[in-house]
Protein backbone atom coordinates (compact mmCIF):
# COMPACT_ATOMS: atom_id res chain seq x y z
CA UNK A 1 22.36 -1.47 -21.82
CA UNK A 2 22.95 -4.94 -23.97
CA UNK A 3 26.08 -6.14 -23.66
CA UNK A 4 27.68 -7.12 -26.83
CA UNK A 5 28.03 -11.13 -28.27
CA UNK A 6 31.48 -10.96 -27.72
CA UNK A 7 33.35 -12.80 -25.00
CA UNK A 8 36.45 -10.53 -23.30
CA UNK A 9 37.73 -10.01 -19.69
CA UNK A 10 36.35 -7.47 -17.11
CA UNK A 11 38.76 -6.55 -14.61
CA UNK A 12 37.85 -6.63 -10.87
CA UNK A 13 40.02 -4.50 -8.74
CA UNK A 14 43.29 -5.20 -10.79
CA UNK A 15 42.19 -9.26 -11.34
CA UNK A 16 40.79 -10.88 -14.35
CA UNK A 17 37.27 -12.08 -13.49
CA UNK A 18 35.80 -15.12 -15.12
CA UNK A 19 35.20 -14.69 -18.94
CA UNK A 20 32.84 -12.61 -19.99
CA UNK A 21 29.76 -14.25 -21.26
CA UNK A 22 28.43 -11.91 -23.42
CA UNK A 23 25.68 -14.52 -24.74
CA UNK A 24 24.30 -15.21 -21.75
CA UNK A 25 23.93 -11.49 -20.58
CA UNK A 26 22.91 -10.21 -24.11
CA UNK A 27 19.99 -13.27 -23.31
CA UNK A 28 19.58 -12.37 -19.85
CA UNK A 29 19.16 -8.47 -20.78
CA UNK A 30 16.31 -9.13 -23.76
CA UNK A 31 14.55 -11.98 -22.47
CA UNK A 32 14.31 -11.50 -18.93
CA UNK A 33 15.36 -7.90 -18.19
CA UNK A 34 13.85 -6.14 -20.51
CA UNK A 35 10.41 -8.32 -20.86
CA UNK A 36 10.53 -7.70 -16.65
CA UNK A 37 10.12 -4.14 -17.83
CA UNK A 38 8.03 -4.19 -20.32
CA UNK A 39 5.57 -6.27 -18.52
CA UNK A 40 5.92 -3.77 -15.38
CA UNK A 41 4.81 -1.05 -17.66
CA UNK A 42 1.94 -2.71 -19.51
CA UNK A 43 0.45 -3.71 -15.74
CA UNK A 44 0.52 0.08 -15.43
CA UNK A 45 -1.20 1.34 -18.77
CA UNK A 46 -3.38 -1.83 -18.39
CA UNK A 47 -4.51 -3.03 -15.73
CA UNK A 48 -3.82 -0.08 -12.70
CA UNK A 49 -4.93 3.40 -14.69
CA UNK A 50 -8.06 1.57 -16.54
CA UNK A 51 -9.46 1.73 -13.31
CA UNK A 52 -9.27 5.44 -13.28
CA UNK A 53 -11.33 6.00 -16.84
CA UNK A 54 -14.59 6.88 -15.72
CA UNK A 55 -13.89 9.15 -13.08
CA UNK A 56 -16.35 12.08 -14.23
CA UNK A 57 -19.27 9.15 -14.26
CA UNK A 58 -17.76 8.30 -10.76
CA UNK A 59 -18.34 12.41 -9.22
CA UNK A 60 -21.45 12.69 -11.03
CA UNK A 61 -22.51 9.05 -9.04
CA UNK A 62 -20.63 10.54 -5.68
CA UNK A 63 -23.08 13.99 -6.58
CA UNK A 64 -26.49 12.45 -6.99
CA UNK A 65 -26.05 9.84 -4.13
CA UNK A 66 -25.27 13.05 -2.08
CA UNK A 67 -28.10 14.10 -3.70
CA UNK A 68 -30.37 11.55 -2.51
CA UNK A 69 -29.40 11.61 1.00
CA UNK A 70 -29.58 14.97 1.69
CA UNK A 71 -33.21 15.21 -0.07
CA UNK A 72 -34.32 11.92 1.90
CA UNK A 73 -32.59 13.38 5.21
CA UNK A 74 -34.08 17.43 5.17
CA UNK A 75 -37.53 18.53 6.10
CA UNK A 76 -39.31 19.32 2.48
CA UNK A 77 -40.73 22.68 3.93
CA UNK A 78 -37.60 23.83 4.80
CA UNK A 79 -35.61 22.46 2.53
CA UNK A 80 -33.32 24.56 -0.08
CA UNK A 81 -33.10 22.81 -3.50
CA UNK A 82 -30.96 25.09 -4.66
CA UNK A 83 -28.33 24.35 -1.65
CA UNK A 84 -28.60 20.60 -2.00
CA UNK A 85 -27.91 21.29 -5.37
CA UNK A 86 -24.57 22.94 -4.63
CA UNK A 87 -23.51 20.58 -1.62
CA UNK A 88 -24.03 17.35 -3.90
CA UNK A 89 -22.25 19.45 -6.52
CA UNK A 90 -19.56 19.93 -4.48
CA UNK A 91 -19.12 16.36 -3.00
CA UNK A 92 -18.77 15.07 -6.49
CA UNK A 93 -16.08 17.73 -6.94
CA UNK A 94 -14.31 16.91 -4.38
CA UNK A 95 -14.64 13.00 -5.40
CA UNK A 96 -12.92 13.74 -8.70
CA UNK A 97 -10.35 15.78 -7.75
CA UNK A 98 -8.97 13.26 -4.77
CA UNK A 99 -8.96 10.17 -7.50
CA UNK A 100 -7.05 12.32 -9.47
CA UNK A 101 -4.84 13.01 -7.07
CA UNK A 102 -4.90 9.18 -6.46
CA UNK A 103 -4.31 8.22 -9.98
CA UNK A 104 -1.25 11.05 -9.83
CA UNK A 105 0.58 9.52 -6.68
CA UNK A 106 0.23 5.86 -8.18
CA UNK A 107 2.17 7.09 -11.78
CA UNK A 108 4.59 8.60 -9.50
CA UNK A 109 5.17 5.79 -7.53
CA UNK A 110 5.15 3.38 -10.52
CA UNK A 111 8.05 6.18 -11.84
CA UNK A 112 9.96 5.15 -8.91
CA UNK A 113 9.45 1.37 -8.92
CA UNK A 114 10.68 1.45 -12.64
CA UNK A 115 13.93 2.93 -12.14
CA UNK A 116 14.09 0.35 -8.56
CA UNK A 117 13.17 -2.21 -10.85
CA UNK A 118 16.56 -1.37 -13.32
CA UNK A 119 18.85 -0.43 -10.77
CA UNK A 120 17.81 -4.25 -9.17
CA UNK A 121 18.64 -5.79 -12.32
CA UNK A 122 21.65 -3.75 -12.98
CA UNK A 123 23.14 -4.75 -9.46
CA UNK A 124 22.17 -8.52 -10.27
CA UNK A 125 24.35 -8.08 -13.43
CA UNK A 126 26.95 -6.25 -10.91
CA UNK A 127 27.21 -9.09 -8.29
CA UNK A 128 27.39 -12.28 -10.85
CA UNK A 129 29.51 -10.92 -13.32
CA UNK A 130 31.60 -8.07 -12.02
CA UNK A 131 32.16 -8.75 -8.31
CA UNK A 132 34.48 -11.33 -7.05
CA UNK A 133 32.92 -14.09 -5.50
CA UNK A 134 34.83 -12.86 -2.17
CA UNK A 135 32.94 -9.20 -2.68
CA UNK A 136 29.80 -10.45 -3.65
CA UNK A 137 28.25 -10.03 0.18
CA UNK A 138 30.24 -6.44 0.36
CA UNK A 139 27.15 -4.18 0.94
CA UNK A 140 29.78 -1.39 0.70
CA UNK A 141 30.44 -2.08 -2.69
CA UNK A 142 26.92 -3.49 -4.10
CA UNK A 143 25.64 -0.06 -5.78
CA UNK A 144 25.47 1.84 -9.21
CA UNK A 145 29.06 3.72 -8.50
CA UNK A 146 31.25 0.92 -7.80
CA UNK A 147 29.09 -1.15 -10.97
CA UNK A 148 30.30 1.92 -13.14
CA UNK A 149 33.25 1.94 -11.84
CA UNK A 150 34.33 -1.99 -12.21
CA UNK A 151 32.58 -1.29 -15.79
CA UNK A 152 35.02 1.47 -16.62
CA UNK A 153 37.94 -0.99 -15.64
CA UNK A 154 36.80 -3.58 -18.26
CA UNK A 155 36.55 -0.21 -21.46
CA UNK A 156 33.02 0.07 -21.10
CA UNK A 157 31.75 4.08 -20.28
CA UNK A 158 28.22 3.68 -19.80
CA UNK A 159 27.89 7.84 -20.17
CA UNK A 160 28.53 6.79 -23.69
CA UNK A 161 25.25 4.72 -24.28
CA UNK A 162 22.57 6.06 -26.29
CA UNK A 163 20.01 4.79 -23.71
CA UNK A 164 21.96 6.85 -20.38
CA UNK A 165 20.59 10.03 -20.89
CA UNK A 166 17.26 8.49 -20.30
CA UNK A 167 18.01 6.29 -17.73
CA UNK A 168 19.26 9.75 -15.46
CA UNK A 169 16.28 11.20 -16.72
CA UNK A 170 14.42 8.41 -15.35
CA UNK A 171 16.39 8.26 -12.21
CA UNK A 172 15.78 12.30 -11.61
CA UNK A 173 12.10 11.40 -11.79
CA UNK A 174 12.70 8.55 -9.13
CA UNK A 175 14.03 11.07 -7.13
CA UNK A 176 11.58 14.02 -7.30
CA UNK A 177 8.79 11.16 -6.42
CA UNK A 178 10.33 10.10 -2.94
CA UNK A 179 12.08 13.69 -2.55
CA UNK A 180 9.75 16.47 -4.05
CA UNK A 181 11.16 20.05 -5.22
CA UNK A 182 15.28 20.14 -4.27
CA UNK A 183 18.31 19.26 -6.38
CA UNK A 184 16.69 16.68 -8.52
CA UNK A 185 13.55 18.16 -9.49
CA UNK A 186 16.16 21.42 -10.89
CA UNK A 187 18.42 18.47 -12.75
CA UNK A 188 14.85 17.27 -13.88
CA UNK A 189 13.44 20.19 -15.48
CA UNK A 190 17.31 21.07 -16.95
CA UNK A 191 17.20 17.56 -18.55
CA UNK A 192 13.50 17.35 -19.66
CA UNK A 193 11.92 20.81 -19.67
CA UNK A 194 8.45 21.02 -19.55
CA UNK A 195 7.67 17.36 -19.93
CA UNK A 196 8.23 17.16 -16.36
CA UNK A 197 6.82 20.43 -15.61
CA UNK A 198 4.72 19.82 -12.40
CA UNK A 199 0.89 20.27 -13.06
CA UNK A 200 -2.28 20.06 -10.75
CA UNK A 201 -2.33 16.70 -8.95
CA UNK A 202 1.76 15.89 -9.23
């Protein structure tokens, strides 16, 4: 959602704001915005699911540890191998499949804390540039709505930006994370099919 080099009016319920820098906000958006973003996401594919990689070494460590214990802990005439066996099997199991469901909840939550992460630098835009200094402090009025709506007084119809689609699609996804199955996880699937699909662990 650059805004363009030009410099016009926007129109704040009826009055002409300040100029339009569209410089500055075409600035703002690539070199802060979008590298905020971008460095968000890489601190998700690099540094927070890396630590997820080895989780079949991780069970099989979680297996033989139970192992271990249980060997050191039962009587060897009484013992059953092949029971240890399948309890240490089972811990190990039951290691992977809750770091799983770990690593799951954190890309669901990062989801969320994308689109929180845009809609925070979207109202930034919203409070500088399109609300009057008077409104500025208006929590009424601080929100995506009344941004589109002070947008659609100055000619610009975000709905018509290549970029929108995914930015609902996004928001959906934000939704379905705090709000599970419901309204947004039907808009979900309608806009994204079965990439978004819910699978073991989501």
């Amino acid at each position: 959602m650059q805004p363009s080099h030009h410099t016009n009016f926007l129109f704040v319920g009826g009055e002409d704001l300040n100029m339009f820098c569209g410089h500055f906000w075409a600035e703002t958006c690539g070199d802060v915005f979008s590298a905020r973003i971008s460095e968000f996401c890489t601190a998700i594919e690099a540094r927070l699911l890396p630590a997820f990689d080895d989780l079949e070494g991780e069970a099989d460590q979680a297996a033989n540890a139970e192992w271990d214990r249980l060997s050191r802990e039962a009587d060897p005439e009484w013992v059953d191998q092949a029971e240890v066996a399948e309890r240490a099997t089972e811990v190990g199991v039951a290691y992977y499949l809750s770091m799983q469901s770990v690593r799951q909840a954190l890309i669901n939550l990062s989801i969320a804390a994308l689109y929180h992460l845009f809609e925070q630098q979207m109202l930034f835009f919203h409070r500088q540039q399109l609300l009057h200094p008077r409104e500025e402090n208006d929590a009424s009025l601080i929100n995506m709505r009344e941004l589109m709506s002070r947008l659609a007084l100055g000619g610009v119809d975000v709905h018509k930006m290549r970029s929108w689609p995914r930015i609902q699609e996004l928001k959906a996804a934000a939704n379905v994370v705090k709000h599970a199955e419901g309204r947004s996880a039907d808009e979900l699937r309608q806009m994204a099919g079965l990439v978004w699909t819910p699978g073991p662990g989501s």
